[in-house]
Every structure is written in structure tokens, then in C-alpha cells.
N, C-alpha and C. Protein backbone atom coordinates (compact mmCIF):
# COMPACT_ATOMS: atom_id res chain seq x y z
N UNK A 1 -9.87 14.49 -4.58
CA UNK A 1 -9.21 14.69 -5.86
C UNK A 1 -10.00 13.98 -6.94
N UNK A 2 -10.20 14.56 -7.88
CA UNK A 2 -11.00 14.14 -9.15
C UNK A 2 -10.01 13.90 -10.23
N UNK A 3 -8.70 13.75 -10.37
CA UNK A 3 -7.85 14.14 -11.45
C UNK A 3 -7.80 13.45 -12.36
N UNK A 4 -8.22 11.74 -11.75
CA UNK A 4 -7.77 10.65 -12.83
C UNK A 4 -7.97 10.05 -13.82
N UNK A 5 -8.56 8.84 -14.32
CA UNK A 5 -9.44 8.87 -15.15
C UNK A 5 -10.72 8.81 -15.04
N UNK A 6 -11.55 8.78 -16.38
CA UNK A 6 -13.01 9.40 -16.20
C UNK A 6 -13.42 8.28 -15.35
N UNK A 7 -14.22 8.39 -14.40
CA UNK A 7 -15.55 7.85 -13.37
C UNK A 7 -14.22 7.48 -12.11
N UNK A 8 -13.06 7.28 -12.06
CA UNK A 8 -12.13 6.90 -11.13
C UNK A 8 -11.63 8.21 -10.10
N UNK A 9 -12.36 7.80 -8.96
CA UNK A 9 -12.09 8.99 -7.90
C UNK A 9 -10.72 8.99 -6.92
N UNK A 10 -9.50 9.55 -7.44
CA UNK A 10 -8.05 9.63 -7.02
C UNK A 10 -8.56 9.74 -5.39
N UNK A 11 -7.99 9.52 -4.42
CA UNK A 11 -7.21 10.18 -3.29
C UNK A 11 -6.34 9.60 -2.38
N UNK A 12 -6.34 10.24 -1.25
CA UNK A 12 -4.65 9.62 -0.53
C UNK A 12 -5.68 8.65 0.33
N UNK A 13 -4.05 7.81 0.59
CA UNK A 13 -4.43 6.43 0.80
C UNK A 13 -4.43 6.76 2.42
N UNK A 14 -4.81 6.10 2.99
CA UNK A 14 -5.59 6.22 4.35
C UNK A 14 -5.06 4.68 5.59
N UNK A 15 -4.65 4.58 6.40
CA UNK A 15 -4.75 2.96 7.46
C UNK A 15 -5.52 2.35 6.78
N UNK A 16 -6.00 2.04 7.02
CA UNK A 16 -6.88 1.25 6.22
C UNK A 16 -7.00 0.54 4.72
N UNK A 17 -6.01 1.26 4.24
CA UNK A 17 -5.64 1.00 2.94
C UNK A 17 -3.79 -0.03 3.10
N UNK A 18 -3.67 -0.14 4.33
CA UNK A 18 -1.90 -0.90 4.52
C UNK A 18 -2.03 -2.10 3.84
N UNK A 19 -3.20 -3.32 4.24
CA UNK A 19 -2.73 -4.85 3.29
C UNK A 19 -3.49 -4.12 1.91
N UNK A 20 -3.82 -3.40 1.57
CA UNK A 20 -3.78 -3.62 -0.33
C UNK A 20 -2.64 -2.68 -0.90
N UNK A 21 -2.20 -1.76 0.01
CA UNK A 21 -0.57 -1.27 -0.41
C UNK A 21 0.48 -2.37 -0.53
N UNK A 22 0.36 -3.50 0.37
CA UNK A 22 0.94 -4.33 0.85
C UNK A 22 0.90 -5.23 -0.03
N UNK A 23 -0.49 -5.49 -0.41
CA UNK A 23 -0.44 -6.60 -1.80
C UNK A 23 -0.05 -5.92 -3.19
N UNK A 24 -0.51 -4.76 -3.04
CA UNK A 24 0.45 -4.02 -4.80
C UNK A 24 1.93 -3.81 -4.80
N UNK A 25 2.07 -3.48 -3.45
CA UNK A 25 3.91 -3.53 -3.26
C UNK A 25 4.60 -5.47 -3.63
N UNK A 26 3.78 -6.41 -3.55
CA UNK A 26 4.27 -7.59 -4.05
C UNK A 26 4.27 -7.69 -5.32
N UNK A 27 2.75 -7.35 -5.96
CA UNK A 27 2.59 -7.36 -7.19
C UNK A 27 3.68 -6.74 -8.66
N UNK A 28 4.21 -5.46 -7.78
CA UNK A 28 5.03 -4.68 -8.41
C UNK A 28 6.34 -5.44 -8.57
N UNK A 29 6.73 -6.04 -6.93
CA UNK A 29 8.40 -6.08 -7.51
C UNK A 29 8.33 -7.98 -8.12
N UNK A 30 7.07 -8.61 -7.91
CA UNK A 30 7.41 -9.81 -8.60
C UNK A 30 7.37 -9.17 -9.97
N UNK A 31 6.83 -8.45 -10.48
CA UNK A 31 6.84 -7.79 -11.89
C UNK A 31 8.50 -7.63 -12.61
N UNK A 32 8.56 -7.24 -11.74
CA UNK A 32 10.21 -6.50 -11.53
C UNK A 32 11.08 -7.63 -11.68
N UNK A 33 10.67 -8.91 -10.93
CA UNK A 33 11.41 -10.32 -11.24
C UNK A 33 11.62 -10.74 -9.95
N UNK A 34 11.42 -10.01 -8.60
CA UNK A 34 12.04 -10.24 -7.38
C UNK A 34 10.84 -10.94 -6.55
N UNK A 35 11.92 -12.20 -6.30
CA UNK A 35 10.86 -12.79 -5.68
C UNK A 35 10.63 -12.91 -4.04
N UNK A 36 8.78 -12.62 -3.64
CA UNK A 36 8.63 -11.77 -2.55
C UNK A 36 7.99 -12.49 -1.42
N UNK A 37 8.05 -14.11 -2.01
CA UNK A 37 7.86 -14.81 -0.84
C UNK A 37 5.68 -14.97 0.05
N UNK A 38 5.52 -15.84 0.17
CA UNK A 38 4.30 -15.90 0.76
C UNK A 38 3.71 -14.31 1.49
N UNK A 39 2.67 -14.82 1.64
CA UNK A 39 1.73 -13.94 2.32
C UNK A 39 2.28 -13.57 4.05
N UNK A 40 2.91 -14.50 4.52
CA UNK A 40 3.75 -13.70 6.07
C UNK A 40 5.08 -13.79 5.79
N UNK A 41 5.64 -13.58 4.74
CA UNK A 41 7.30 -13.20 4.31
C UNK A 41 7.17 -11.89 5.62
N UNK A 42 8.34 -11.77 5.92
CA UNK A 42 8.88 -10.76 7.01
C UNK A 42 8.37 -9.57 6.63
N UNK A 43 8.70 -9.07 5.24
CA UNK A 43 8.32 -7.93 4.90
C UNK A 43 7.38 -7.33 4.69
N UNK A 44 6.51 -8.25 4.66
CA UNK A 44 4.86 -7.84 4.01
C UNK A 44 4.44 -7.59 5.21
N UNK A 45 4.27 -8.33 6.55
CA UNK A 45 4.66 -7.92 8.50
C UNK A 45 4.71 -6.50 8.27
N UNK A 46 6.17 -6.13 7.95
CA UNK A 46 6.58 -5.06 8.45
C UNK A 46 6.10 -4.24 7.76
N UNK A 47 5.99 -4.43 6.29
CA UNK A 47 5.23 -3.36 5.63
C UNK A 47 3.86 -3.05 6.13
N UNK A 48 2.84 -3.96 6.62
CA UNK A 48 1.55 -3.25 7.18
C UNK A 48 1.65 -2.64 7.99
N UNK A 49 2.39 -3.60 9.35
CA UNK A 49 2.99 -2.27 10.42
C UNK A 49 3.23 -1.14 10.34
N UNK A 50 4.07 -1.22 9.35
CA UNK A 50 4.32 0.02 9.25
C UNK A 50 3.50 1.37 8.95
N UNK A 51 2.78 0.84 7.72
CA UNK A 51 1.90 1.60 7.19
C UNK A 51 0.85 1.88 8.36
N UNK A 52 0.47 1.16 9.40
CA UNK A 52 -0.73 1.23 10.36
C UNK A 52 -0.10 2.02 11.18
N UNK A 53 0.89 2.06 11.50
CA UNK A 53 1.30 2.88 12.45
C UNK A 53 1.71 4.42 12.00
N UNK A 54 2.43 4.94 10.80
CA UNK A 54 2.98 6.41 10.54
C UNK A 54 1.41 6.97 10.16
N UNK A 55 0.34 7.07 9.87
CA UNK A 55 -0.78 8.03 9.82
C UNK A 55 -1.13 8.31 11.06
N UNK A 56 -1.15 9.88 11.31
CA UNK A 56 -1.68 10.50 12.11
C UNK A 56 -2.84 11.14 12.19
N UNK A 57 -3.73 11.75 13.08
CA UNK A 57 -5.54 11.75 12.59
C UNK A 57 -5.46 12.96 12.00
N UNK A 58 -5.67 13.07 11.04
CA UNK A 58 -5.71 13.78 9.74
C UNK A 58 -4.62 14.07 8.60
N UNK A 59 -3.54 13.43 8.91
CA UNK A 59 -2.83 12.98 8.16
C UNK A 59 -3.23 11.65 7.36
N UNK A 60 -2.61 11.79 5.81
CA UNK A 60 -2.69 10.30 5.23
C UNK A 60 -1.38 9.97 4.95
N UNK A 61 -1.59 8.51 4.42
CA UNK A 61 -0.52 7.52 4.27
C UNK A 61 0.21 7.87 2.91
N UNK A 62 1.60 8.57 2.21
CA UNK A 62 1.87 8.66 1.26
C UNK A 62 2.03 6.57 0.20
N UNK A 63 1.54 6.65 -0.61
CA UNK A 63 1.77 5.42 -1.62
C UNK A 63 2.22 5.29 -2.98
């Protein structure tokens, strides 16, 4: 996908991409005001897990 802005090459996010989903998913909701706790808070765990595990080989990771 080329869609985004000029020289910035869009596409779907991939395994490999779970801890920096993982670190923008903190970034976002401390934004938000909610606070999300260290780097092994439970959720940030489960959120990579998670993310490492639902892509299938040729499937990508929705973000």
C-alpha cells in the first residue's frame, strides 16, 4: 500500500510488529489519562501474546 503520506510506505502489520503495537497501545491510552503500568504490567504480556499468536502464514495482524 502506497496511500499515506508522501515518502511513508502504509502496510499491514505483521508478528513481528506485536512489542511496537504493544508500545503504541501504551502510548495511546496514557494519552487518554489511563494509567498502564511498567513494561511487564499483565497486559502488555498478554497483548504481545496475543498478537504473536492470531497471524496465520499469510495472513496479517489487524492494528
Amino acid at each position: 500500500m502506497t496511500n499515506g503520506p508522501v515518502g511513508v510506505n502504509v502496510r499491514r502489520a505483521t508478528v513481528a510488529d506485536a512489542a511496537a503495537l504493544t508500545r503504541l497501545r501504551g502510548s495511546m491510552f496514557e494519552a487518554m489519562g489511563v494509567t498502564v503500568g511498567g513494561e511487564n504490567a499483565e497486559w502488555r504480556k498478554r497483548s504481545r501474546v496475543r498478537a504473536e499468536a492470531l497471524p496465520r502464514p499469510g495472513r496479517s495482524l489487524s492494528a
